[in-house]
N, C-alpha and C. Protein backbone atom coordinates (compact mmCIF):
# COMPACT_ATOMS: atom_id res chain seq x y z
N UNK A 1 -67.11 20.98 -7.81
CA UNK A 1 -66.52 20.43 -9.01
C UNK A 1 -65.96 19.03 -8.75
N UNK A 2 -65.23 18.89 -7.41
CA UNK A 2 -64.79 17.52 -6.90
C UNK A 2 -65.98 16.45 -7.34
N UNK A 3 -66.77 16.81 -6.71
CA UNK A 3 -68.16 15.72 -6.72
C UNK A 3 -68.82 15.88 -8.52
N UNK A 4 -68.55 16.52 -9.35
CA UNK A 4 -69.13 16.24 -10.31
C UNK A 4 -68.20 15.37 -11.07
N UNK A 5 -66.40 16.03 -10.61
CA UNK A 5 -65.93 15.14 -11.61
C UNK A 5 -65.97 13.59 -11.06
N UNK A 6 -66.33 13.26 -9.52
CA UNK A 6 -66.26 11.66 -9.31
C UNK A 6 -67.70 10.73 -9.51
N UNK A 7 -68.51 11.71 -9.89
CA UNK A 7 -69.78 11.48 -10.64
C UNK A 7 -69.84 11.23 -11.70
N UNK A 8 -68.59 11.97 -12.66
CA UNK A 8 -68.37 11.35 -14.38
C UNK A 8 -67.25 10.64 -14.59
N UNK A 9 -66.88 9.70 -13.31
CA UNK A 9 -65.85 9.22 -13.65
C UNK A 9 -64.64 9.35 -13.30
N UNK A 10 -63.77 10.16 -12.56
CA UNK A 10 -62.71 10.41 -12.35
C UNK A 10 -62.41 9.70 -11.22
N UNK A 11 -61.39 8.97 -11.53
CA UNK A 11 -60.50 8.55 -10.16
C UNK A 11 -58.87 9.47 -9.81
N UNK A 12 -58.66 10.06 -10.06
CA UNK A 12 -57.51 11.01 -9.64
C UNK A 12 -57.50 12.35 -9.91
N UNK A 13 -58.16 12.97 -9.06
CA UNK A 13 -58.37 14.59 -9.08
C UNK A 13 -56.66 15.85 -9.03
N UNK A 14 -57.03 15.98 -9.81
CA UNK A 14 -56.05 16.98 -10.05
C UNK A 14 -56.31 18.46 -10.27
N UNK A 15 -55.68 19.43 -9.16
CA UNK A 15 -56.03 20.92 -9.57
C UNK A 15 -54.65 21.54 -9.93
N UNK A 16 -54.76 22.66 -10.10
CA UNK A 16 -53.97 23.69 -11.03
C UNK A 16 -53.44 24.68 -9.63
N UNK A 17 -54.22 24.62 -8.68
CA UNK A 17 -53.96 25.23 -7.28
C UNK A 17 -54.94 24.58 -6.30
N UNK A 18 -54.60 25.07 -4.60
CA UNK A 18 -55.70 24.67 -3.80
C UNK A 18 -56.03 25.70 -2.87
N UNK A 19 -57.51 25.58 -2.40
CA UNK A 19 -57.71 26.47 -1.30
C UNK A 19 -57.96 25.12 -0.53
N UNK A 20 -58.29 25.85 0.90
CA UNK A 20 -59.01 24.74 2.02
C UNK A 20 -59.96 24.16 1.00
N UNK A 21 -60.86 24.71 0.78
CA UNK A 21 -62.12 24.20 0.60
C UNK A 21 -61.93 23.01 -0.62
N UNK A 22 -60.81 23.31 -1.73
CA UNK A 22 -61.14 22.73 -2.25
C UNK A 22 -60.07 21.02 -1.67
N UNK A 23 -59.33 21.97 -1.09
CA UNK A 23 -58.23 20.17 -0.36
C UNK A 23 -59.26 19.64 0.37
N UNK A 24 -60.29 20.46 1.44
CA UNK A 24 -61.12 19.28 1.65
C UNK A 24 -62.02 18.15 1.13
N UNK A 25 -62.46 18.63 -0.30
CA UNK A 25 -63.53 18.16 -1.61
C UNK A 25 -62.46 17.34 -2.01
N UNK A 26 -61.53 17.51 -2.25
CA UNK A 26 -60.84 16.08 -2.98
C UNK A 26 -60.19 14.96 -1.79
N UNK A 27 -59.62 15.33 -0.72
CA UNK A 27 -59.12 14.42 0.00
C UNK A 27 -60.52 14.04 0.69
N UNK A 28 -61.77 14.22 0.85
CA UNK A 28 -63.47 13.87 1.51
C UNK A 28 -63.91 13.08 0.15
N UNK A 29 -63.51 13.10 -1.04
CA UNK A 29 -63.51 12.28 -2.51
C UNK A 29 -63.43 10.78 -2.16
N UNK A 30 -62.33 10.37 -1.31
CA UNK A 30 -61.77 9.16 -0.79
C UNK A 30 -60.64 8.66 -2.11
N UNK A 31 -60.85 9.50 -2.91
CA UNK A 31 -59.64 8.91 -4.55
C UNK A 31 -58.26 10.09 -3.91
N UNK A 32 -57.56 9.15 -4.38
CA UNK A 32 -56.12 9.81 -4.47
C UNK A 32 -56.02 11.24 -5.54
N UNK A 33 -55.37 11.92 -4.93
CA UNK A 33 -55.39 13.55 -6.02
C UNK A 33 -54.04 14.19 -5.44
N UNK A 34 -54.14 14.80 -6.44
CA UNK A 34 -52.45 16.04 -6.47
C UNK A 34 -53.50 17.64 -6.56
N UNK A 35 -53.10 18.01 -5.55
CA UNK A 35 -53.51 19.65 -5.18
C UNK A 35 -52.20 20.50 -5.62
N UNK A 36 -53.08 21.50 -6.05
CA UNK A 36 -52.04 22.21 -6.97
C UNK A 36 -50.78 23.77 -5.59
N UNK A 37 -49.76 23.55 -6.14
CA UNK A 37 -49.14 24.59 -5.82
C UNK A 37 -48.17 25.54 -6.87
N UNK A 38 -47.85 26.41 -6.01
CA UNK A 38 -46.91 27.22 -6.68
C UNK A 38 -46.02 27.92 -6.02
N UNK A 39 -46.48 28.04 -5.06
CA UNK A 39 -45.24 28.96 -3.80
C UNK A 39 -45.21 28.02 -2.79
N UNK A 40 -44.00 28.11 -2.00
CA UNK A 40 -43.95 27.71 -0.54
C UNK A 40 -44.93 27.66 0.08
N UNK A 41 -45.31 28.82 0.29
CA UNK A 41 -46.90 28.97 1.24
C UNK A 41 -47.78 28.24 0.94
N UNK A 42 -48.06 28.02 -0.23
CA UNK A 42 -48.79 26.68 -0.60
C UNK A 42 -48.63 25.13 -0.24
N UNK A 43 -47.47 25.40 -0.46
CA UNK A 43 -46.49 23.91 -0.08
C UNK A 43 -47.28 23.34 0.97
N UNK A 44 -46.29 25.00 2.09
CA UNK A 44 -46.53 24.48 3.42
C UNK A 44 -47.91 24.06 3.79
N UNK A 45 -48.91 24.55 3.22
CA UNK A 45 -50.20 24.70 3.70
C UNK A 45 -51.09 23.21 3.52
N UNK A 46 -50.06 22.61 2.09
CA UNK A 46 -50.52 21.38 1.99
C UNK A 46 -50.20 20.49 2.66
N UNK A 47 -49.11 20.32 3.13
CA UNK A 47 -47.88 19.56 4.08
C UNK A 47 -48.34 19.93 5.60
N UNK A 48 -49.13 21.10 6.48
CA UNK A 48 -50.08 21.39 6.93
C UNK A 48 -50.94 20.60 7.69
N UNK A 49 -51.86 20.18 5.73
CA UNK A 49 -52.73 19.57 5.99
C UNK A 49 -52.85 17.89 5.92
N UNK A 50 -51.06 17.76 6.13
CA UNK A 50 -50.94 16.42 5.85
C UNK A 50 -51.12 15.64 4.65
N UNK A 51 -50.26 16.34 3.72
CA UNK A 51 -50.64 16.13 2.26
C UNK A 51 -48.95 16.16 1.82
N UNK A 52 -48.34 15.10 1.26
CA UNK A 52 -47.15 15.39 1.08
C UNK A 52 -46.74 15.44 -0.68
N UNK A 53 -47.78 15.13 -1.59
CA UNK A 53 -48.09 15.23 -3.18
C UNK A 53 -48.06 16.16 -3.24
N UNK A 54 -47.94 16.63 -4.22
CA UNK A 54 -48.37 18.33 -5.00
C UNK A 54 -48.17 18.45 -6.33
N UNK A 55 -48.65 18.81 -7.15
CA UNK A 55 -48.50 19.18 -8.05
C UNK A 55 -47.74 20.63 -8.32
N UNK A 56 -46.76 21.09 -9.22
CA UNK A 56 -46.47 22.05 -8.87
C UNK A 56 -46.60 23.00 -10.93
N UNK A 57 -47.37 23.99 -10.44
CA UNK A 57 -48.35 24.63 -11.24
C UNK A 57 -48.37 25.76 -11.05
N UNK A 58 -48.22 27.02 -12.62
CA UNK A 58 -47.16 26.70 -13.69
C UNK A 58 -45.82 26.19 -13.81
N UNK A 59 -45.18 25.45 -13.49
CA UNK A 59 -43.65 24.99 -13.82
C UNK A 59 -42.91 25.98 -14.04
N UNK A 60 -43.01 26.17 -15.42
CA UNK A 60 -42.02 26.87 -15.95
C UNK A 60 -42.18 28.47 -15.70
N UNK A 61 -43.11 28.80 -15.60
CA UNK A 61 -43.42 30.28 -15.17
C UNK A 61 -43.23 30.33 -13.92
N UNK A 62 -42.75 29.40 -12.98
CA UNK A 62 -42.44 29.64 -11.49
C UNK A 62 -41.21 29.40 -11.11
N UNK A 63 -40.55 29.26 -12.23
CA UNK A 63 -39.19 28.74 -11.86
C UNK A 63 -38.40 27.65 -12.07
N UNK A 64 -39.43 26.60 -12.75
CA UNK A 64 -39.01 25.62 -13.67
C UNK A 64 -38.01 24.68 -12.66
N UNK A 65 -36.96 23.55 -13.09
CA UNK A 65 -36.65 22.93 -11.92
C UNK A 65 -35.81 23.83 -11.01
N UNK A 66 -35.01 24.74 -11.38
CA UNK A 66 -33.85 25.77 -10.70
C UNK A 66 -34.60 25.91 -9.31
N UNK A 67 -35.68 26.55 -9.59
CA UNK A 67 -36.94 26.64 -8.44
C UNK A 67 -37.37 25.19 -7.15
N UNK A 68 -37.94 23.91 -7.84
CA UNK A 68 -37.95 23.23 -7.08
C UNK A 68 -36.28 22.29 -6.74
N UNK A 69 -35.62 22.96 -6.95
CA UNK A 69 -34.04 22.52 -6.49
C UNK A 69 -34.23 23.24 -5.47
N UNK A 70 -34.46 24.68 -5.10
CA UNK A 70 -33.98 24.88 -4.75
C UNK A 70 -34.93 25.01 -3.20
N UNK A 71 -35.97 24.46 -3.16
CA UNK A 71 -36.87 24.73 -1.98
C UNK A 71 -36.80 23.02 -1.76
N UNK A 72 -36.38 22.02 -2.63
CA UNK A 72 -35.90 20.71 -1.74
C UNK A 72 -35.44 20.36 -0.36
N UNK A 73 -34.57 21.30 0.24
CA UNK A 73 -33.66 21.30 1.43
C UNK A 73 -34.79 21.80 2.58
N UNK A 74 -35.29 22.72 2.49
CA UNK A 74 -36.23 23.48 3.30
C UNK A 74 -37.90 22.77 3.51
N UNK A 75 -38.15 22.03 2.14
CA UNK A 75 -39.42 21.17 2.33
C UNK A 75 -39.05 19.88 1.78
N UNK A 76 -38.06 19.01 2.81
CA UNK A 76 -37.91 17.65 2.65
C UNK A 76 -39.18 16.70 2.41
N UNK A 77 -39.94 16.74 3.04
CA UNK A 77 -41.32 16.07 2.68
C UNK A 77 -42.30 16.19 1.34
N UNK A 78 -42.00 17.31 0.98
CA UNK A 78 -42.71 17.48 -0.65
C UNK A 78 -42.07 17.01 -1.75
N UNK A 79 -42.87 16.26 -2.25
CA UNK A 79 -42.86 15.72 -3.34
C UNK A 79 -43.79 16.01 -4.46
N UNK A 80 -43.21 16.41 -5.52
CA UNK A 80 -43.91 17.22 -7.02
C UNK A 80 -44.02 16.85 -8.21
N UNK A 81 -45.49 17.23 -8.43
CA UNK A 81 -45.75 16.75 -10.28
C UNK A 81 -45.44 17.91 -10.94
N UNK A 82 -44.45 18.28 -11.64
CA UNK A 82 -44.56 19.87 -11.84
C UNK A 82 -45.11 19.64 -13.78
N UNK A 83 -45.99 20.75 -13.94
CA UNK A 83 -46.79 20.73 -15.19
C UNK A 83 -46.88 22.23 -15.42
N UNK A 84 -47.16 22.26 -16.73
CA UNK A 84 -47.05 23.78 -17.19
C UNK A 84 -45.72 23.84 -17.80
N UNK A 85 -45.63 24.39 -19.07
CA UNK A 85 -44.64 24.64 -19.75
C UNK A 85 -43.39 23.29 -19.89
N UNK A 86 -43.58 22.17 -19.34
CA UNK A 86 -42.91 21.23 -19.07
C UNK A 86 -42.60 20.81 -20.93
N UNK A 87 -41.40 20.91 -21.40
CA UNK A 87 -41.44 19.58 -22.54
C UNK A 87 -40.57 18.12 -23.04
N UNK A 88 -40.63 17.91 -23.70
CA UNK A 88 -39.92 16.31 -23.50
C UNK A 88 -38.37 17.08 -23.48
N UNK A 89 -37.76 17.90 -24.26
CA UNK A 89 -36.39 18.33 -23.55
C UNK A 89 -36.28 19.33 -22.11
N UNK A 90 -36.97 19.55 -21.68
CA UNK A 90 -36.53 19.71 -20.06
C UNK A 90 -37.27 18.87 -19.17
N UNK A 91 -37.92 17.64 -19.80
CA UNK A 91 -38.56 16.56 -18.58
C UNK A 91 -37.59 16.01 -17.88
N UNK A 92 -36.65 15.75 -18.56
CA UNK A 92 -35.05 15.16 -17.53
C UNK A 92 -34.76 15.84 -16.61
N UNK A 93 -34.54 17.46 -16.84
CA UNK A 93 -33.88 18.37 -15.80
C UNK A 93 -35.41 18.17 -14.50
N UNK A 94 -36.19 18.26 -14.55
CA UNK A 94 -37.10 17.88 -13.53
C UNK A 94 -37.00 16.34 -13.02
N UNK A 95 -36.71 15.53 -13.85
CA UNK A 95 -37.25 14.24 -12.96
C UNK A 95 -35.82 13.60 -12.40
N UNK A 96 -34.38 14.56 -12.93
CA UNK A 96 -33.45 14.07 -12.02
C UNK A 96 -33.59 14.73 -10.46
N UNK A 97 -34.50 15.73 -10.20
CA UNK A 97 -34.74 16.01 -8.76
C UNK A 97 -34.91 15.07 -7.82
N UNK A 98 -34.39 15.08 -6.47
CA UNK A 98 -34.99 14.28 -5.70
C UNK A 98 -36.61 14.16 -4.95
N UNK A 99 -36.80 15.51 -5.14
CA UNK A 99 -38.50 16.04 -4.71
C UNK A 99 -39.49 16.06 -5.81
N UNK A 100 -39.09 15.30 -6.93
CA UNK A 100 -40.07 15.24 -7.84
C UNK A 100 -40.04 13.72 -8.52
N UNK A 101 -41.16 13.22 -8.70
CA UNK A 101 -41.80 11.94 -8.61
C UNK A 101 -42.25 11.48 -10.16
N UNK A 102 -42.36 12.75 -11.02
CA UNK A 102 -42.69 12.65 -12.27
C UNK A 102 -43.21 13.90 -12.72
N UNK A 103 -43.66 13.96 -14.26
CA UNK A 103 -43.54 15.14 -15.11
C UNK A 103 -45.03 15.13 -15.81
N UNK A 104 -45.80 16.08 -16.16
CA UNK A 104 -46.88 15.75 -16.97
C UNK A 104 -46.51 17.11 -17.82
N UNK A 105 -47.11 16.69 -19.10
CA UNK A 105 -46.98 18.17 -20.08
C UNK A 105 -47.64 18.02 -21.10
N UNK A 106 -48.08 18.98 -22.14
CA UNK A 106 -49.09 18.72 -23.31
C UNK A 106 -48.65 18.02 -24.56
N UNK A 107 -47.55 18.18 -24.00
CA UNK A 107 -46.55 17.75 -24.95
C UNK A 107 -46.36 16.16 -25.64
N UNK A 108 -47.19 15.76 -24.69
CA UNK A 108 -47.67 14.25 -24.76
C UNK A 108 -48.77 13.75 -25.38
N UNK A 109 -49.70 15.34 -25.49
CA UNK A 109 -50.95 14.96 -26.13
C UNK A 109 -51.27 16.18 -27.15
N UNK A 110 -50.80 16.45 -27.96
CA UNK A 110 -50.41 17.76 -29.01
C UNK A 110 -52.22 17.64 -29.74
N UNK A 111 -52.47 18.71 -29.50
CA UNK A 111 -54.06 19.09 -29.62
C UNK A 111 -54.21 18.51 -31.54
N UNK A 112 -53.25 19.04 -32.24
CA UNK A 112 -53.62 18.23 -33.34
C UNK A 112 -53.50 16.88 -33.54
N UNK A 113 -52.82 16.10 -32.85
CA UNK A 113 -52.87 14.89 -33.18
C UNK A 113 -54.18 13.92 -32.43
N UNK A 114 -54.39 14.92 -30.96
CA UNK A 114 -55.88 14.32 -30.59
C UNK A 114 -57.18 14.65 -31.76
N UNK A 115 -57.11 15.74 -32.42
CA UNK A 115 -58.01 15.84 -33.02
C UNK A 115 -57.80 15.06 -34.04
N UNK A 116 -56.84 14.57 -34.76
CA UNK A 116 -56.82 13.78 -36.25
C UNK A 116 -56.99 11.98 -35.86
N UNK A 117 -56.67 12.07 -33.93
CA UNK A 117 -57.17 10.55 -33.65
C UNK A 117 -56.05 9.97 -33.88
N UNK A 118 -54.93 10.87 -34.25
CA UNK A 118 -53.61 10.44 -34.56
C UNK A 118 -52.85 9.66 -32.92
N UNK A 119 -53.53 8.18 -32.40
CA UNK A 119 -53.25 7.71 -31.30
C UNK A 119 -51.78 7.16 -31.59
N UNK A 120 -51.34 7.04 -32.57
CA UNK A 120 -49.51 5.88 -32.58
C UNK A 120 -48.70 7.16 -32.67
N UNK A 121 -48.93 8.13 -33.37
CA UNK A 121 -48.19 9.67 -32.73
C UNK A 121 -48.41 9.84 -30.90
N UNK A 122 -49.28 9.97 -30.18
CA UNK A 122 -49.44 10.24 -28.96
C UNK A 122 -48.85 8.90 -28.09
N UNK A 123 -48.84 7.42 -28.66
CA UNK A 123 -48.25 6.80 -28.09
C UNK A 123 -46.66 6.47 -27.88
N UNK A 124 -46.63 7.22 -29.00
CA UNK A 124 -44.77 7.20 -29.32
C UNK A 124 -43.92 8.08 -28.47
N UNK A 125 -44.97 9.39 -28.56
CA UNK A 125 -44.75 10.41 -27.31
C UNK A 125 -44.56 10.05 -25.99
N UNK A 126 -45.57 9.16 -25.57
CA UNK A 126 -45.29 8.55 -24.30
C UNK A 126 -44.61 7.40 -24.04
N UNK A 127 -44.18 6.78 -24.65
CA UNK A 127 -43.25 5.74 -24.89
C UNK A 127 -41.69 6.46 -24.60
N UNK A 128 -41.82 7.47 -25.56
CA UNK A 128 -40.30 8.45 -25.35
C UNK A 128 -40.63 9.28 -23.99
N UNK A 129 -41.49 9.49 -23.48
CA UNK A 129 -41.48 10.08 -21.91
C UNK A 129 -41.15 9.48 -21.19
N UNK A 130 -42.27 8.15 -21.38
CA UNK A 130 -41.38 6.66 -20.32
C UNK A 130 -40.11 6.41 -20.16
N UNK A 131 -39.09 6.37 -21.44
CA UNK A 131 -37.94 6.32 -21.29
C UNK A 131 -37.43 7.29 -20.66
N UNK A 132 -37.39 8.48 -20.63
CA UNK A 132 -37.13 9.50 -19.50
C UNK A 132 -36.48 9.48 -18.42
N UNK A 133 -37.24 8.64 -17.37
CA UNK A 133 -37.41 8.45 -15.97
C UNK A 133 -37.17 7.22 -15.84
């Protein structure tokens, strides 16, 4: 999947989780990417492999920031995109973390307003995310 999406275009690969196989397909990509986690063991496994990004995936079904507060101390080196359930009122409580780098959520791109092409709604959204952080 690595190689098809840098075949249609993608310069920043992003998964939802990682195995080996697939941290090797995106970091052998040569583009910058966020491999997905959700537990420690993951963490570690990325940090491991010399990977100090992560995405951290589901968010809110894993514990939301309470969660990455609280594995900060124990994995000083990780640093997190946390996504899933994320919305513009708890993007703050995540991005005042020190182990997290920024926030992604759907919330930025609300399926009806992509479909109506409604782009100055989706930009306003991100304009008010920007301010955020």
């Amino acid at each position: 999947m690595v190689e098809r999406a840098v075949e249609a275009g993608a310069q920043f690969p992003v998964s939802p989780g990682c195995t080996p196989t697939l941290l090797s397909a995106m970091s052998g990509s040569g583009l910058p990417f966020l491999p997905g986690t959700a537990t420690v063991s993951e963490a570690l496994a990325v940090l491991e492999a010399g990977f100090t990004e992560m995405k951290f995936f589901p968010a809110e079904a894993s514990g939301g920031a309470a969660y990455l507060k609280s594995i900060a101390s124990p994995l000083p080196a990780a640093r997190f995109c946390p996504t899933g359930g994320i919305t513009s009122a708890t993007a703050a409580s995540y991005l005042a973390l020190p182990n997290v780098g920024c926030v992604g959520g759907s919330w930025l791109t609300p399926s009806d307003a992509l479909a109506s092409g409604d782009w100055e709604r989706v930009s306003a959204l991100a304009a008010e995310a920007a301010a955020l952080g």
